[in-house]
C-alpha atoms as a PDB file:
ATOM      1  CA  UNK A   1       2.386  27.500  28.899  1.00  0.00           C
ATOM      2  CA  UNK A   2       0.520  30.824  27.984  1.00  0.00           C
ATOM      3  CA  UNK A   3      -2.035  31.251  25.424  1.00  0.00           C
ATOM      4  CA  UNK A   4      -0.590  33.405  22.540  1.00  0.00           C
ATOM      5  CA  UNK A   5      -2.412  36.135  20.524  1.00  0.00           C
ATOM      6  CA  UNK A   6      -5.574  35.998  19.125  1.00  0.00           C
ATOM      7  CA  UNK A   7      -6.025  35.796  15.260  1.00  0.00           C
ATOM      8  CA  UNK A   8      -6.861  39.481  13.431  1.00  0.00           C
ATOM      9  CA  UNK A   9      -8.962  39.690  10.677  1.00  0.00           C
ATOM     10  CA  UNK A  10      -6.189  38.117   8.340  1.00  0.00           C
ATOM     11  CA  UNK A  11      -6.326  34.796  10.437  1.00  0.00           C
ATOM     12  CA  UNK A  12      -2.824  35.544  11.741  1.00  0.00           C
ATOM     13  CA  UNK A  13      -1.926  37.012  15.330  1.00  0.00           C
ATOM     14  CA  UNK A  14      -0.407  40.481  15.565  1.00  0.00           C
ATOM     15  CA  UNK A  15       2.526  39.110  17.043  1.00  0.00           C
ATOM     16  CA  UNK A  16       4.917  37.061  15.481  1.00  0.00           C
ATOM     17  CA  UNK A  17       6.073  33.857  17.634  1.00  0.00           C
ATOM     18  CA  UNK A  18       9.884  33.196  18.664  1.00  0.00           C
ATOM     19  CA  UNK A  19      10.711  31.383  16.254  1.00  0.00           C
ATOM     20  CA  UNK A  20      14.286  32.184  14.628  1.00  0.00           C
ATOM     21  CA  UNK A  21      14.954  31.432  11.038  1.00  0.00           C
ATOM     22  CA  UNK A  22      18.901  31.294   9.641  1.00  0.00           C
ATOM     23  CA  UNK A  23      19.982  30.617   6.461  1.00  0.00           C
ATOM     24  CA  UNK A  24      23.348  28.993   4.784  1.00  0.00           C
ATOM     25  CA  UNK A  25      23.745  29.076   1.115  1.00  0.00           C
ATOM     26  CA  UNK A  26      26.723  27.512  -0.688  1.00  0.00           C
ATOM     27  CA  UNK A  27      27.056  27.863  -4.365  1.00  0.00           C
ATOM     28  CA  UNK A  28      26.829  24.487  -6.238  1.00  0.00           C
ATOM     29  CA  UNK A  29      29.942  25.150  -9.178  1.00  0.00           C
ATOM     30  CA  UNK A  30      29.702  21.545 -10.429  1.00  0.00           C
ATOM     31  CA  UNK A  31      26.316  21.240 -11.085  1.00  0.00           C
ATOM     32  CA  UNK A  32      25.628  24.984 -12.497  1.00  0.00           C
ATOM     33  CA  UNK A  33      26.100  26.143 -15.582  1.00  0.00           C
ATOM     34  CA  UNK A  34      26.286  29.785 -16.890  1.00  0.00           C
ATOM     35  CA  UNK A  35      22.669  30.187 -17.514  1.00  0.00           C
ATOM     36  CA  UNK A  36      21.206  27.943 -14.697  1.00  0.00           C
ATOM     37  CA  UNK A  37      23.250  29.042 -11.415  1.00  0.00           C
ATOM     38  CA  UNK A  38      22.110  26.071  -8.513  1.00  0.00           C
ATOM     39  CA  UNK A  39      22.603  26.962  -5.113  1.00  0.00           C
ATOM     40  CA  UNK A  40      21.843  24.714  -1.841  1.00  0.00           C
ATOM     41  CA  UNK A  41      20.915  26.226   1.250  1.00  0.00           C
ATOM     42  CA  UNK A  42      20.775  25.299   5.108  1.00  0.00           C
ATOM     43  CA  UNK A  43      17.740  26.626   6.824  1.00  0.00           C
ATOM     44  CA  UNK A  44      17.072  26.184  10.840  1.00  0.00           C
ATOM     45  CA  UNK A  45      14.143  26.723  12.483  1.00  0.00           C
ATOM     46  CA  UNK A  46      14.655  27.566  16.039  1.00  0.00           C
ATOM     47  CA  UNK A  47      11.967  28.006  18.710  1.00  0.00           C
ATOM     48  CA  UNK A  48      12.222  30.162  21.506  1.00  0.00           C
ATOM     49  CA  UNK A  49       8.849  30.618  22.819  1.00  0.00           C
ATOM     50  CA  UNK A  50       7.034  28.600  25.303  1.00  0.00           C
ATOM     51  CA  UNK A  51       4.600  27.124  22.389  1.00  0.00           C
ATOM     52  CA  UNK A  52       5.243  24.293  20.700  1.00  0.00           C
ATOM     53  CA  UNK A  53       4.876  25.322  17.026  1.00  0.00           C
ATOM     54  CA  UNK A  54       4.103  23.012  13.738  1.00  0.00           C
ATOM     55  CA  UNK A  55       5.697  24.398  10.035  1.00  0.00           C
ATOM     56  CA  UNK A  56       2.233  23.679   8.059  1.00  0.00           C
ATOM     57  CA  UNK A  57       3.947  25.766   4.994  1.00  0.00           C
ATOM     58  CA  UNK A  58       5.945  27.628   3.329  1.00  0.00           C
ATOM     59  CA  UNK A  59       5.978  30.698   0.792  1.00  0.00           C
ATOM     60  CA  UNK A  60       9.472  31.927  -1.316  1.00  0.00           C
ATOM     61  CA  UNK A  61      10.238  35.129  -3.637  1.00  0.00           C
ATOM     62  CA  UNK A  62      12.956  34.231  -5.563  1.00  0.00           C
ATOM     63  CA  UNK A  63      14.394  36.821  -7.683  1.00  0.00           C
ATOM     64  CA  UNK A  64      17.358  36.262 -10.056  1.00  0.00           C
ATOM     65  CA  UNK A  65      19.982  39.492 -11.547  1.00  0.00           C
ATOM     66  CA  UNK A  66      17.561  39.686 -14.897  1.00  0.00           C
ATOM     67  CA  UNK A  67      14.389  40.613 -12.936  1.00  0.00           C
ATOM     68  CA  UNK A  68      12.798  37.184 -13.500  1.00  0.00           C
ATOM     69  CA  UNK A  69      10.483  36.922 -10.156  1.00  0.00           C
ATOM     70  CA  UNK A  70       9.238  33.552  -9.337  1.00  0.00           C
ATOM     71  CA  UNK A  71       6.883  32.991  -6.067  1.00  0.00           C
ATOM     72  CA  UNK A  72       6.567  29.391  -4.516  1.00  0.00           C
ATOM     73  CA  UNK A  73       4.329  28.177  -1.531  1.00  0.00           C
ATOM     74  CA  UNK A  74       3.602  24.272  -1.146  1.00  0.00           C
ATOM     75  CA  UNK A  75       2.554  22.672   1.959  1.00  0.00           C
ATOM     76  CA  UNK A  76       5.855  21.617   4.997  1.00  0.00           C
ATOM     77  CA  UNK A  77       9.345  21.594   4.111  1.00  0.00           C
ATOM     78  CA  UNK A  78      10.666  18.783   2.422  1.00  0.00           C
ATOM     79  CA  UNK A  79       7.604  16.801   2.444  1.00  0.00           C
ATOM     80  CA  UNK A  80       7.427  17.155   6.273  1.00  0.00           C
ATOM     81  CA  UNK A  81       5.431  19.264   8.521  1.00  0.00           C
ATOM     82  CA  UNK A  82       7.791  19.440  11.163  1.00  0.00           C
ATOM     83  CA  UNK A  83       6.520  19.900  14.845  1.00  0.00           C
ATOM     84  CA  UNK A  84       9.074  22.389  16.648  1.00  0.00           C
ATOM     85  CA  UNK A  85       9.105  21.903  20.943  1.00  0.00           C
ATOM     86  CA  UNK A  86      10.251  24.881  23.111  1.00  0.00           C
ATOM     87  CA  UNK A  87      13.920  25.272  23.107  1.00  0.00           C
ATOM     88  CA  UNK A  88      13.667  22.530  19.739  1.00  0.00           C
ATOM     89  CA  UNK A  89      15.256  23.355  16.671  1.00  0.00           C
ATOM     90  CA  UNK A  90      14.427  22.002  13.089  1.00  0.00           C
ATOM     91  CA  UNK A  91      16.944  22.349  10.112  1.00  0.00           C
ATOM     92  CA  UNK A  92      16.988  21.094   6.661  1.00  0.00           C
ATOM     93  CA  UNK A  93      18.464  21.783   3.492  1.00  0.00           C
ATOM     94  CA  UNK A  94      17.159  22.549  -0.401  1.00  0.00           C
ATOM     95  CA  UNK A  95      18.368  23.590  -3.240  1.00  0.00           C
ATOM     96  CA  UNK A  96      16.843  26.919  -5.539  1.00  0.00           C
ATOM     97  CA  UNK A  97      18.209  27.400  -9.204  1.00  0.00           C
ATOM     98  CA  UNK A  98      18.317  30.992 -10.601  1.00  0.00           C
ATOM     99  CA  UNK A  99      19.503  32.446 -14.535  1.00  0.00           C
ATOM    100  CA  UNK A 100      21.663  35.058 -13.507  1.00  0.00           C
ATOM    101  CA  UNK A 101      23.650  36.194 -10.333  1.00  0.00           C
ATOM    102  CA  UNK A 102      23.006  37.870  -7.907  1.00  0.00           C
ATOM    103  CA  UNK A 103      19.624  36.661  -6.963  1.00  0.00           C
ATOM    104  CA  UNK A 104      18.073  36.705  -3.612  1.00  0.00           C
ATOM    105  CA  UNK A 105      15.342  34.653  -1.987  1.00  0.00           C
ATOM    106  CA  UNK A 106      12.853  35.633   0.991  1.00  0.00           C
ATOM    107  CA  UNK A 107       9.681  34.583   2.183  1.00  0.00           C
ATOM    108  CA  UNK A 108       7.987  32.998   5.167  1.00  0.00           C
ATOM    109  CA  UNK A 109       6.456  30.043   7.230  1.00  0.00           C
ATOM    110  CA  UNK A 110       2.583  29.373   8.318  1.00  0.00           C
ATOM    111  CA  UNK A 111       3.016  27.699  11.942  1.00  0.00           C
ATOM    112  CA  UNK A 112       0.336  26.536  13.672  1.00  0.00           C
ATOM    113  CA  UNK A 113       0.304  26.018  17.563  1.00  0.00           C
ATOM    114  CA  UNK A 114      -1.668  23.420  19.416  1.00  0.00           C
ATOM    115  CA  UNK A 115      -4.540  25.519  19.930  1.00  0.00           C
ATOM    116  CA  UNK A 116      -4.869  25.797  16.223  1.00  0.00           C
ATOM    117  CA  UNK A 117      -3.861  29.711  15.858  1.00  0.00           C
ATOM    118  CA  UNK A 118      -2.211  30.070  12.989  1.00  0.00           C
ATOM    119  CA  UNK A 119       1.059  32.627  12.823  1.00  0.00           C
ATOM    120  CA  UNK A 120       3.959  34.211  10.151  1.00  0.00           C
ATOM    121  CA  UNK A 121       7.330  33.707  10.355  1.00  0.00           C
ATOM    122  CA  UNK A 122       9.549  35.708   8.303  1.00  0.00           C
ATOM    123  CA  UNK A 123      12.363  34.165   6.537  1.00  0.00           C
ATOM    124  CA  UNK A 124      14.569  37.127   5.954  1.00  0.00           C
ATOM    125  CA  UNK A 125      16.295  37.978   2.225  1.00  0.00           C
ATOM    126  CA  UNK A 126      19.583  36.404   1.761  1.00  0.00           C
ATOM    127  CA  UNK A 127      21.518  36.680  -1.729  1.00  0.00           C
ATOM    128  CA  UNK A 128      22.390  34.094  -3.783  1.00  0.00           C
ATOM    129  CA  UNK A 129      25.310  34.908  -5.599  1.00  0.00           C
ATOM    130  CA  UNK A 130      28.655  33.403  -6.588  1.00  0.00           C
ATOM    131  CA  UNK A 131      31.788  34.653  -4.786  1.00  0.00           C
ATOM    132  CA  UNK A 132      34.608  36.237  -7.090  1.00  0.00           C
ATOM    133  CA  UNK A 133      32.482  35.890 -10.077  1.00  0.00           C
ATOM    134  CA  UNK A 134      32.254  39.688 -11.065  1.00  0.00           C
ATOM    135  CA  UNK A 135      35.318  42.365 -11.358  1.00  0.00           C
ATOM    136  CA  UNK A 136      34.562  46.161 -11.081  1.00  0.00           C
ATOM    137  CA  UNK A 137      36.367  48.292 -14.288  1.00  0.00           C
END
């Protein structure tokens, strides 16, 4: 097990760890309505370095078809602070409700590994958005 990167001046090393974010999002019909569009989605963690890594929190952008920007960060996922083992995996599922479609979210996990060094792990920008909905004229 190697020692990863030293912190930089933000607290965070310059190199991101291998850790592998992808996203599922299904449109929730029966519980949306036209001005409150609810959408779950499917996240899992994986971890491909040789550190074992622990989620200590998260941070979403969430932007809906209006404009209207909304920015969340809270401590874990799902009221757990998951730890992630090398070659371990972590996946859970939420929910995010938006006014108007498309939307999209993005954002990004603090890990910590068991030397205490904090790191960043982007979640990339997927679209929320409700298939067949619109029709071009």
């Amino acid at each position: 097990m190697s020692r990863p990167p030293v912190p930089d001046e933000t607290g965070f090393p310059s190199t991101t760890p291998d850790l592998r974010v992808t996203v599922q999002v299904a449109h929730l019909a029966a519980q949306s309505t036209p001005r409150r569009r609810v959408f779950a989605y499917l996240i899992r963690i994986e971890n491909h370095s040789d550190q074992t890594w622990q989620v200590l929190a998260r941070h979403w952008d969430i932007v809906d078809a209006l404009g209207h920007e909304i920015s969340v960060d809270g401590e874990g996922v799902v009221g757990e602070q998951p730890v992630i083992a090398p070659g371990g995996a972590f996946v859970y599922d939420s929910f995010v409700t938006v006014e108007a479609t498309p939307g999209w979210m993005a954002g990004h996990y603090v890990v910590q590994d068991a030397w205490g060094v904090r790191a960043q792990v982007p979640v990339p920008a997927f679209m929320l958005d409700v298939p067949g909905e619109r029709t071009l004229n």
